[in-house]
Protein backbone atom coordinates (compact mmCIF):
# COMPACT_ATOMS: atom_id res chain seq x y z
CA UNK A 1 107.14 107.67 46.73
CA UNK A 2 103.62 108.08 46.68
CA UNK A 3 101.77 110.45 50.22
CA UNK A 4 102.51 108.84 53.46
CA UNK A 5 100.75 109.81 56.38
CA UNK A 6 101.97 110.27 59.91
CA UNK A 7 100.19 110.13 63.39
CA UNK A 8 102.77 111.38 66.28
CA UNK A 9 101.67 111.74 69.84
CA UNK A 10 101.76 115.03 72.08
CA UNK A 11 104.42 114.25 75.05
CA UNK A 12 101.19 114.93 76.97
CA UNK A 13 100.05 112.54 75.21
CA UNK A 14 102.27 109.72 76.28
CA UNK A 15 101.12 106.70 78.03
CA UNK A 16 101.82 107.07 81.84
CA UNK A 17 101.93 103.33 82.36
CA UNK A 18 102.29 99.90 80.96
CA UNK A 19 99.91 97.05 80.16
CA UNK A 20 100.17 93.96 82.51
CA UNK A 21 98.18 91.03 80.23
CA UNK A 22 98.74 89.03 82.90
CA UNK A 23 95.67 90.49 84.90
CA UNK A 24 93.14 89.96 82.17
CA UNK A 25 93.69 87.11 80.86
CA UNK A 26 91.28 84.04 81.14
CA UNK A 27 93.51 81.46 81.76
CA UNK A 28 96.87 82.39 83.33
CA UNK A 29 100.12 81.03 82.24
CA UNK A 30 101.47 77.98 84.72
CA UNK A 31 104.35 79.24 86.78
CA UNK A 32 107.84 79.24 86.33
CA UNK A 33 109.60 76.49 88.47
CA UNK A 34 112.42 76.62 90.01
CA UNK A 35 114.98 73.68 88.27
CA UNK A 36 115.96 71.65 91.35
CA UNK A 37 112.76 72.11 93.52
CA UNK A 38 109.89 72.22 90.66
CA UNK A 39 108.34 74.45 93.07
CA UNK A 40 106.73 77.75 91.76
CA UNK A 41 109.28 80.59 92.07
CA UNK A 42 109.02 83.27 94.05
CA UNK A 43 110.12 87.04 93.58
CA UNK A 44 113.24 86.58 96.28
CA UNK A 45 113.94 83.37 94.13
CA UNK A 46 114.49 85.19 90.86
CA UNK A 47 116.09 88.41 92.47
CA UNK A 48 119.62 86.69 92.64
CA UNK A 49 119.36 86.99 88.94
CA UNK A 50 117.16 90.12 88.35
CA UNK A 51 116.19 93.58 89.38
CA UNK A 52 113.53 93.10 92.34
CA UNK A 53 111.46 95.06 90.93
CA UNK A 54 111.55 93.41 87.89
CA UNK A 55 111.40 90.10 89.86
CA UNK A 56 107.74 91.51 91.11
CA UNK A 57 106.38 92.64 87.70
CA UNK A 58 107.12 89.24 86.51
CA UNK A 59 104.96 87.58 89.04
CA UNK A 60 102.30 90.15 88.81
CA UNK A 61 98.65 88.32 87.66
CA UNK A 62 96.60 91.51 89.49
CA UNK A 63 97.37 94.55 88.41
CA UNK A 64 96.46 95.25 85.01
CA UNK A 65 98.03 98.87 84.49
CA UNK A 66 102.14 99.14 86.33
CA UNK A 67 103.26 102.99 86.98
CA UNK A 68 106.00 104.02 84.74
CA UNK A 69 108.95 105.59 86.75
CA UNK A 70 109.17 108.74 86.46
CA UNK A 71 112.57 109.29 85.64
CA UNK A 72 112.25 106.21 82.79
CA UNK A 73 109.50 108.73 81.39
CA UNK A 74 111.45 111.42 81.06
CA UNK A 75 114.10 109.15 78.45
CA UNK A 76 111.03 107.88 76.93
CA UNK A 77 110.05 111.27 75.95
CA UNK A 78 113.87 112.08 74.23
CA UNK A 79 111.90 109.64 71.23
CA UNK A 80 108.43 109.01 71.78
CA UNK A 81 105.96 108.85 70.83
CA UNK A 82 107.20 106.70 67.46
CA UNK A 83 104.81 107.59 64.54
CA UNK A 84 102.21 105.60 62.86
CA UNK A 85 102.57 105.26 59.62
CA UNK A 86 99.92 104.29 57.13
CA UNK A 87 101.62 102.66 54.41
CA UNK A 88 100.01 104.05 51.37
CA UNK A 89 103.11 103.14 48.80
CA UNK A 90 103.23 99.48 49.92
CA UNK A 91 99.24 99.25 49.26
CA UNK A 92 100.09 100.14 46.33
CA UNK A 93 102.80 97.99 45.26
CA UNK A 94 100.69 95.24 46.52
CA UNK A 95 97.41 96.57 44.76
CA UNK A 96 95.61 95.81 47.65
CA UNK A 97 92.20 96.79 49.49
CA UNK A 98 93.88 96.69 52.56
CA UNK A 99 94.56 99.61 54.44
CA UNK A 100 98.12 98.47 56.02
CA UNK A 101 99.49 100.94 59.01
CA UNK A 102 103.36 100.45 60.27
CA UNK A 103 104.28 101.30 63.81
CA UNK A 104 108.07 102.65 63.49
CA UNK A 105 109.99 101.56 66.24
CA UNK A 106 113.02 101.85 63.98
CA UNK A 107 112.93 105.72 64.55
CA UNK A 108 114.38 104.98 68.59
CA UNK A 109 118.22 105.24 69.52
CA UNK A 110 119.70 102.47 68.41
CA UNK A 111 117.21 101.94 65.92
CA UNK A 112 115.29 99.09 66.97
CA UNK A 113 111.97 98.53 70.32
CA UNK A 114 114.26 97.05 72.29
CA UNK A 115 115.54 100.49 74.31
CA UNK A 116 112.16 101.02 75.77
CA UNK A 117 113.12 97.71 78.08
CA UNK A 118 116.77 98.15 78.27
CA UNK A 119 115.93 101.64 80.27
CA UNK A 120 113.61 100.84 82.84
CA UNK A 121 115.91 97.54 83.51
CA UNK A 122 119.10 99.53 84.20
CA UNK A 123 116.94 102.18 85.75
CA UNK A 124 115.95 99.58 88.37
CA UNK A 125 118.99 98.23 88.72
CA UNK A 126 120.67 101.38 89.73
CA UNK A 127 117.92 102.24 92.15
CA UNK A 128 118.33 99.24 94.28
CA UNK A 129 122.45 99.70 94.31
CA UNK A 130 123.60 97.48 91.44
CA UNK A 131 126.98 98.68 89.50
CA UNK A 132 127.10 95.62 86.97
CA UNK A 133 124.67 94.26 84.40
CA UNK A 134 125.41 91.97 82.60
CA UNK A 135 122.91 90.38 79.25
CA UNK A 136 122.87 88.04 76.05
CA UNK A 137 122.37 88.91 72.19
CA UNK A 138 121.45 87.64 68.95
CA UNK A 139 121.88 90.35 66.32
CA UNK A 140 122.75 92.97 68.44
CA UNK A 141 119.85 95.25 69.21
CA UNK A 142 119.32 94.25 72.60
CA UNK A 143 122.71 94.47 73.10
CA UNK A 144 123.54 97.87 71.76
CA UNK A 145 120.21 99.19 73.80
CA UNK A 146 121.24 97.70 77.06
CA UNK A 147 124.97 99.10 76.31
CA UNK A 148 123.38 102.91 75.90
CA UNK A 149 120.90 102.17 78.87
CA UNK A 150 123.63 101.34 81.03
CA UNK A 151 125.61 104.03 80.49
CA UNK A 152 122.80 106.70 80.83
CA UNK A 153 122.28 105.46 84.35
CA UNK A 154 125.98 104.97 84.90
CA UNK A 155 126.34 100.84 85.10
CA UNK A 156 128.92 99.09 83.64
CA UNK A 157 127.70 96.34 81.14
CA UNK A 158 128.96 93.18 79.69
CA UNK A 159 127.28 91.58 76.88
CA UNK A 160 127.59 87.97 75.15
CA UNK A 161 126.35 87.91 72.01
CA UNK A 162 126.27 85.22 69.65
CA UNK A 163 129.51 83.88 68.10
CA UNK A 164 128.06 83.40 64.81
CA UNK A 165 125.84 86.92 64.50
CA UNK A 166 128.83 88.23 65.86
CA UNK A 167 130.57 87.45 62.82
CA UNK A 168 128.13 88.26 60.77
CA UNK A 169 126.82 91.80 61.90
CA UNK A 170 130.56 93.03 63.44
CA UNK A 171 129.23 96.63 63.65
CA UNK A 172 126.88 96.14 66.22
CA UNK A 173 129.77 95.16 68.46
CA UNK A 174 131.50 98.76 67.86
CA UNK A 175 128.03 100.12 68.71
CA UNK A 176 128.17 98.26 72.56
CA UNK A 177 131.88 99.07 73.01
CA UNK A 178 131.25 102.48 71.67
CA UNK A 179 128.54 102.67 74.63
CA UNK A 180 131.36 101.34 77.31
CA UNK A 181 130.35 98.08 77.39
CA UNK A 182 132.57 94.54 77.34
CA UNK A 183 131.34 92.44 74.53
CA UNK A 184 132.39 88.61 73.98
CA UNK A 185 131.58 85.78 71.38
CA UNK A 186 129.41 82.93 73.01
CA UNK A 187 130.33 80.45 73.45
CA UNK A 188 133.71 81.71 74.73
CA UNK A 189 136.10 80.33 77.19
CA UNK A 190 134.94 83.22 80.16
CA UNK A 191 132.78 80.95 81.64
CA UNK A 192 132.07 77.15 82.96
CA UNK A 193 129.49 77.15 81.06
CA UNK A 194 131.28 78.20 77.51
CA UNK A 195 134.22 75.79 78.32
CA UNK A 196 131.56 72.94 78.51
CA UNK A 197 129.85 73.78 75.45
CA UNK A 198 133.01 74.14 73.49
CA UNK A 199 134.33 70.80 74.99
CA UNK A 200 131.29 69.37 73.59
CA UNK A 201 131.33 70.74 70.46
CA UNK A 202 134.15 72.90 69.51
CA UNK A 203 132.49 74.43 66.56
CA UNK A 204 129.50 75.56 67.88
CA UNK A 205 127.57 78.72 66.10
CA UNK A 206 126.51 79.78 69.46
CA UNK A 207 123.07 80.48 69.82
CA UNK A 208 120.75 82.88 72.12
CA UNK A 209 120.61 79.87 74.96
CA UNK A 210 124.63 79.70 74.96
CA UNK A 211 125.17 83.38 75.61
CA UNK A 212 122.33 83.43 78.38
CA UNK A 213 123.92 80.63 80.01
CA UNK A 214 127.28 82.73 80.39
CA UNK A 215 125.43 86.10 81.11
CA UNK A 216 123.58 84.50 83.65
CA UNK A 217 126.60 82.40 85.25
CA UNK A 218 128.66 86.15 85.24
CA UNK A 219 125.74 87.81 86.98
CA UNK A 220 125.46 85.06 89.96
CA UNK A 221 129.30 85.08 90.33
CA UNK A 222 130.31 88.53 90.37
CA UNK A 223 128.91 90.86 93.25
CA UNK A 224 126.80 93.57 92.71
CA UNK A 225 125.83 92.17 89.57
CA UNK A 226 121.92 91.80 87.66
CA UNK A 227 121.15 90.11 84.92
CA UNK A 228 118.84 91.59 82.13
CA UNK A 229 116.85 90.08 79.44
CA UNK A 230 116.11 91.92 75.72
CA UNK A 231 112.84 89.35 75.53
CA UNK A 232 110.89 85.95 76.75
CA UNK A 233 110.19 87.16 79.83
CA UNK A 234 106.58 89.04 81.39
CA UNK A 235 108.16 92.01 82.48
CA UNK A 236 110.15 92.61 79.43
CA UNK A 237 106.88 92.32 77.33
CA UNK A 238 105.52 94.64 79.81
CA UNK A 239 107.54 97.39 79.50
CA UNK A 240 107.43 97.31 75.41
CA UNK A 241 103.50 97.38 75.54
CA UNK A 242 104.49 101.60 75.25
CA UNK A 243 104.22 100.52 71.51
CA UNK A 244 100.54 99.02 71.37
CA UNK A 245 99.38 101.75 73.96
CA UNK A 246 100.61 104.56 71.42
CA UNK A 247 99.19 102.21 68.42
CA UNK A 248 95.83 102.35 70.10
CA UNK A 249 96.08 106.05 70.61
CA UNK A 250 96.86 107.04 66.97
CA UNK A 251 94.45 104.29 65.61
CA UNK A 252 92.06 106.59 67.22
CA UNK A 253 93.64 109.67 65.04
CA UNK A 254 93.55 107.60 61.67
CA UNK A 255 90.05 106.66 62.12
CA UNK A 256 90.29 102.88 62.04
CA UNK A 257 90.62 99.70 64.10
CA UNK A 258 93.04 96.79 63.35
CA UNK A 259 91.76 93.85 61.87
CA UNK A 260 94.80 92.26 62.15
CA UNK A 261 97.66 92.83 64.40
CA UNK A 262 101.65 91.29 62.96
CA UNK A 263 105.07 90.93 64.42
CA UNK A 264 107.82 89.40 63.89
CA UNK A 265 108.51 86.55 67.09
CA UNK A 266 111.96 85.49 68.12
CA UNK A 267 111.21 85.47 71.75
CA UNK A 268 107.48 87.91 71.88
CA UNK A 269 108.99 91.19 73.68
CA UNK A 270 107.97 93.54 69.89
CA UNK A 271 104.66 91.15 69.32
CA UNK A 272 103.92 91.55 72.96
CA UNK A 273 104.63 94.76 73.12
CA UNK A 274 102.65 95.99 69.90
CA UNK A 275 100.12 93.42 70.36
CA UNK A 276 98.66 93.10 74.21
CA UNK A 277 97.13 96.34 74.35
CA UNK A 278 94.82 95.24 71.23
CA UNK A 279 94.38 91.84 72.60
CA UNK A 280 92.81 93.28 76.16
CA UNK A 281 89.66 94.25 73.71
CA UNK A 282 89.19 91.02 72.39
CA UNK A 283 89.26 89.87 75.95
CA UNK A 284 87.26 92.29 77.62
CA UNK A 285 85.38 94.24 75.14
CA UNK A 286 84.32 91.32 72.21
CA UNK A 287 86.58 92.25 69.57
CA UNK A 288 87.80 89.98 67.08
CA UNK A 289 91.52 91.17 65.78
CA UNK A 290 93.48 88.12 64.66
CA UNK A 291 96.92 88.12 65.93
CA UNK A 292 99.66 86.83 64.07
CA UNK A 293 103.25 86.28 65.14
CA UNK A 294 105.92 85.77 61.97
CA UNK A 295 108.93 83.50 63.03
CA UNK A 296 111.55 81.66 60.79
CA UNK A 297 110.64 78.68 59.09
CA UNK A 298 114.24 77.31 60.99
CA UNK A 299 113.31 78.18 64.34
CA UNK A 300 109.29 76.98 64.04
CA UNK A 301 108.97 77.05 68.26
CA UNK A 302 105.17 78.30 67.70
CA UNK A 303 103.74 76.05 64.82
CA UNK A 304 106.02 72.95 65.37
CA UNK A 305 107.37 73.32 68.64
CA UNK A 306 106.09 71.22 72.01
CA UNK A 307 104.50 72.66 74.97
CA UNK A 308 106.07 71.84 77.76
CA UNK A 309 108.58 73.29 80.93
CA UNK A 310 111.95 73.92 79.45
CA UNK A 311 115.32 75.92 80.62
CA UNK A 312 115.63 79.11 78.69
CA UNK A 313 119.34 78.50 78.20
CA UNK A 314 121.68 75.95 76.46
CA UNK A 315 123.13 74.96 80.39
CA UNK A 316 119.95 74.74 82.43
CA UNK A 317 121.07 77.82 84.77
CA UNK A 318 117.32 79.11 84.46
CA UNK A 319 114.27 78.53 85.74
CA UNK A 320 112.21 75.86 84.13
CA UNK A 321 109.33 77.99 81.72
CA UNK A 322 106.24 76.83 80.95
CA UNK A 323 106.65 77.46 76.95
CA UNK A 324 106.40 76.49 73.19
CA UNK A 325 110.03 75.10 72.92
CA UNK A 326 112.47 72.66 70.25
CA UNK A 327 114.71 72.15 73.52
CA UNK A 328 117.28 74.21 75.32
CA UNK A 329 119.60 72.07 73.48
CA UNK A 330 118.25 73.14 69.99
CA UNK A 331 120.96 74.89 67.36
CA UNK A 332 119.22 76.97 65.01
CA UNK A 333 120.61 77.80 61.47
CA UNK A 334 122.50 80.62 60.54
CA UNK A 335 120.12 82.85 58.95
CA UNK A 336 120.59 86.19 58.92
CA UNK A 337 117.33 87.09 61.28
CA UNK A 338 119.64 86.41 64.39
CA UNK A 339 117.41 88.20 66.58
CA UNK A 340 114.87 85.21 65.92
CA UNK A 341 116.90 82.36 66.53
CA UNK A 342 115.84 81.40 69.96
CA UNK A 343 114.29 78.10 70.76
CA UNK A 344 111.34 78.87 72.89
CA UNK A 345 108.57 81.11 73.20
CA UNK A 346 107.36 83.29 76.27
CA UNK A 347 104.92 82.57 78.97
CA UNK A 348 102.17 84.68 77.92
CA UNK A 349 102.23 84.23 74.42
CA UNK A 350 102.63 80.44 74.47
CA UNK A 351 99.55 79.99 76.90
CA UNK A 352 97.62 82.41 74.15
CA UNK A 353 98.34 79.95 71.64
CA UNK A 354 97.09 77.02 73.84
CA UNK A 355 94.06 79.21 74.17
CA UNK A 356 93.79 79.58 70.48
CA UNK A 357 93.94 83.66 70.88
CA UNK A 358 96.98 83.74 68.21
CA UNK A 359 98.61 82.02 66.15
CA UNK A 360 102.28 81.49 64.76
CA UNK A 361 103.45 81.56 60.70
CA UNK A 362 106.43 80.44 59.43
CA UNK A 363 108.36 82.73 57.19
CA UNK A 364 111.53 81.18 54.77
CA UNK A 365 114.61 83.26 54.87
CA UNK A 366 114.18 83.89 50.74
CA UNK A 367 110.41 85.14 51.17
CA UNK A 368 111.49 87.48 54.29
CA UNK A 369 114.45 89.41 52.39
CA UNK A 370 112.08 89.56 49.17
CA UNK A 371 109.27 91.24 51.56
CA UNK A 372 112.11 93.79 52.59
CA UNK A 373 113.68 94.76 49.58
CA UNK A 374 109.47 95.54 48.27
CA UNK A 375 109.19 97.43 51.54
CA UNK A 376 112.32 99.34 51.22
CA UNK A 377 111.27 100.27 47.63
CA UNK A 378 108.02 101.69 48.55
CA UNK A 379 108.69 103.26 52.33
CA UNK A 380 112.15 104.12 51.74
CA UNK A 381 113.33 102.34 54.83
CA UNK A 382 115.39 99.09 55.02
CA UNK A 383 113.84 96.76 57.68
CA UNK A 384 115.87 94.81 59.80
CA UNK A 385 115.88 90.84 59.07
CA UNK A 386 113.78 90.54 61.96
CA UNK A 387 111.33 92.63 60.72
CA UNK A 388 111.18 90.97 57.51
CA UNK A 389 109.25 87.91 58.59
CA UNK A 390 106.19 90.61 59.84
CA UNK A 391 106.29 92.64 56.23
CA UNK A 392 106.69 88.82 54.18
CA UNK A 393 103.30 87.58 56.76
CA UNK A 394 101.70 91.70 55.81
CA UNK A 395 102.24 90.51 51.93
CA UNK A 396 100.47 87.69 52.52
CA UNK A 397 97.42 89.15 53.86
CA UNK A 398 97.35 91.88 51.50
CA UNK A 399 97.49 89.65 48.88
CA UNK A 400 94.72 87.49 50.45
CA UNK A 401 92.85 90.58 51.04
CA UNK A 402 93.10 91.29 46.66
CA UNK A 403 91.94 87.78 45.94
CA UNK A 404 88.90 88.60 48.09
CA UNK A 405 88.19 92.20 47.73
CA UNK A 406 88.44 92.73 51.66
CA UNK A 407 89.27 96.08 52.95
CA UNK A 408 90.57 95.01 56.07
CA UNK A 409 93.05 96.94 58.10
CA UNK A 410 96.48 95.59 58.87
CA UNK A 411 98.65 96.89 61.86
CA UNK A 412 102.37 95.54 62.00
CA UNK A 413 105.27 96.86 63.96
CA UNK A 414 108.58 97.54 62.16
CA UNK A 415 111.10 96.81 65.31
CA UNK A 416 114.03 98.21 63.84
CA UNK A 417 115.84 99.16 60.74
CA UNK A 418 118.45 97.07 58.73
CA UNK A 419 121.22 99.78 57.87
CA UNK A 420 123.73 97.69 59.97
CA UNK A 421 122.73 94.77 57.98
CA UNK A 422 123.49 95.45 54.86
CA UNK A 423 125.68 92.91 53.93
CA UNK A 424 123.04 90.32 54.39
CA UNK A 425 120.60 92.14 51.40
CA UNK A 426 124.08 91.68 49.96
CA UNK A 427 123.92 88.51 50.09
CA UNK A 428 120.31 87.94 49.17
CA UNK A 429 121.06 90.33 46.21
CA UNK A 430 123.43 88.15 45.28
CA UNK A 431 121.99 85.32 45.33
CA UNK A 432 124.08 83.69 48.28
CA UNK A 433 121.22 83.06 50.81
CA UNK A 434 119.24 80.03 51.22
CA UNK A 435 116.35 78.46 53.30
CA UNK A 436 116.24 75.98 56.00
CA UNK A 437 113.85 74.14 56.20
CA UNK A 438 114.17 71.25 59.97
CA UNK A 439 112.92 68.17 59.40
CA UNK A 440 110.45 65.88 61.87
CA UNK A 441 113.58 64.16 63.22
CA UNK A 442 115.36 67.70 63.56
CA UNK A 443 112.34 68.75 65.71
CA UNK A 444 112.22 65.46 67.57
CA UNK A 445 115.85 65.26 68.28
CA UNK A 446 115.57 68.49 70.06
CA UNK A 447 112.59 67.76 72.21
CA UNK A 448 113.82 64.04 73.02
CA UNK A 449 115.26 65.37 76.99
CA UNK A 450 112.95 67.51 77.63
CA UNK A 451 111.46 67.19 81.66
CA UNK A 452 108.07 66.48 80.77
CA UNK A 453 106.76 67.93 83.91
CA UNK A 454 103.33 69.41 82.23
């Protein structure tokens, strides 16, 4: 391995709040309607799901900058700040101009950006008297972070993750039991909602709309009970913008600005997160990063999807989002990126692409695993499948960048490692993966019941 160097913050160092987008932006994101009223929602509307607190960051379109608690700080500081990396090996594997810099979010407790939301949820919860909490997951990592937030603050947690992933990636079920939590295959029998999806099709994969469906049916039917979401949502983007606040703050220590800014998208809380606190300076300052978010080419919400208000689960419990969507209804593929396999896109980030301040690319499975296993060879770390899509759409610039001679400057964030999926490089190693590829009538099929109420 060729010199790597590493930019860590002081804890003095830290950022003291988050980044609310929401404040700045030019045009603000239509509001999330309630699904029997189609009024806007209000904060007492969405408490009898979430944390209040949460319930008012959500709704926040003033205040650009939101305190971090305390207390949250002080279990930020057990891992942050995560180091910037510039990748100097990868350049060179790619024999590119580019300068490419990798923010390590893999380095956190459970190895993946999705414990710095997981802790200020629970913390919230537990300040305003909850005992239960209760979530969804795709490949795990929210899951295993909300399990370990939980029990920090003393909650008990119960977490649906998908029946398929479930399968697949086993281990990161011991990791939420290991935490204390109760872990169950969507869609299961638990719940109404499970029993009617099952009816309906008794083979179902499950999918990250099934297993919200029963987390949120479990937390409005047992008392003392909150909901919590790993992704899609404002405040959940909020609290991960600790990533892009660092970013900006050892940018400043490398000497260089992004020209770029990647992440890989299932539902935008790591692209948020690494990628708002750039984007204020485009809107308030006149720079011109491009901002690129790297989804599956089976789950194509942001370059093929429809704009419109959808439910973020498979049974309508939710509110009805104003987002980039292929239907609640929509059952993605089993590839082995299961944190990506969601069929709609946040709030904030699907207004951005509306406004033309982003844009989507669609990675195939094959081209995502290759993009890991060069990554792994020159860094020495094994991304997660999630993180894949962001290297493979990193490779592609860099390669651009070759053809032209550009030295730009690349910024991605690496949410998480892939030690616990192993058996899916396996598999690719093997030669026992594939692509999917949806066709027009796949999309369409999926959009056909949509509300239309934009």
């Amino acid at each position: 391995m060729s010199k790597q160097k590493r930019f860590i913050l002081q804890e003095n160092e830290l950022p003291t709040q988050w980044y609310n987008i929401l404040a700045d932006m030019p045009n603000k994101p239509l509001p999330p309607i309630h699904p029997v009223t189609h009024q806007p929602l209000t904060v007492e509307d969405l408490a009898h799901i979430f944390p209040a607190e949460c319930c008012k960051q959500e709704l926040d379109t003033e205040h650009a900058w939101i305190d971090i608690p305390e207390e949250v700080l002080d279990k930020y500081k057990y891992y942050r700040s995560t180091p910037l990396v510039r990748a100097y090996a990868l350049e060179e594997a790619l024999q590119t101009p580019a300068h490419i810099y990798f923010k390590n979010e893999s380095v956190n407790p459970l190895g993946s950006h999705k414990i710095n939301s997981a802790l200020p949820q629970c913390y919230y919860a537990k300040q305003e008297g909850t005992t239960n909490v209760t979530t969804e997951t795709g490949a795990g990592q929210w899951g295993a972070a909300l399990s370990y937030a939980a029990s920090v603050f003393g909650l008990s947690a119960a977490v649906y993750q998908v029946k398929i992933t479930m399968q697949q990636k086993p281990y990161r079920s011991s990791i939420m039991r290991t935490f204390g939590a109760a872990v169950t295959g969507s869609p299961s029998m638990s719940t109404r909602a499970g029993k009617d999806i099952i009816t309906n099709d008794p083979t179902h994969p499950g999918s990250l709309g099934t297993a919200i469906s029963e987390a949120v049916e479990l937390a409005t039917t047992t008392p003392n009970c909150k909901y919590t979401l790993g992704s899609v949502l404002n405040h959940v983007a909020l609290h991960q913008t600790i990533i892009g606040l660092e970013a900006e703050k050892q940018m400043e220590m490398a000497g260089e600005y992004p020209d770029q800014v990647i992440a890989c998208f299932g539902g935008g809380s790591n692209f948020g997160g690494i990628a708002f606190p750039f984007m204020r300076h485009n809107i308030k300052d006149g720079k011109t990063t491009e901002f690129i978010a790297a989804e599956p080419e089976s789950c194509p919400k942001l370059t093929r999807g429809r704009f419109e208000y959808d439910f973020g689960d498979e049974a309508g419990y939710t509110p009805l989002l104003p987002m980039y969507t292929l239907g609640h209804e929509f059952k993605p593929s089993n590839i082995h990126a299961g944190g990506l396999r969601y069929h709609g896109a946040g709030m904030i980030v699907s207004q951005l692409i509306k406004d033309k301040m982003m844009h989507g690319v669609d990675i195939p499975q094959l081209e995502s695993f290759e993009a890991g296993m060069i990554f792994a060879r020159a860094e020495g770390i094994i991304p997660a499948p999630e993180s894949c899509h962001a290297i493979a759409a990193v490779i592609r610039e860099a390669k651009k960048a070759k053809e032209t001679g550009e030295q730009k400057v690349i910024l991605f964030n690496l949410s998480g490692h892939g030690l616990i999926d192993i058996p899916s490089y396996d598999q690719y190693i093997n030669g026992d993966l594939s692509n999917y590829t949806l066709s027009d009538a796949d999309i369409e099929k999926g959009l056909k019941d949509l509300p239309h109420l934009v």
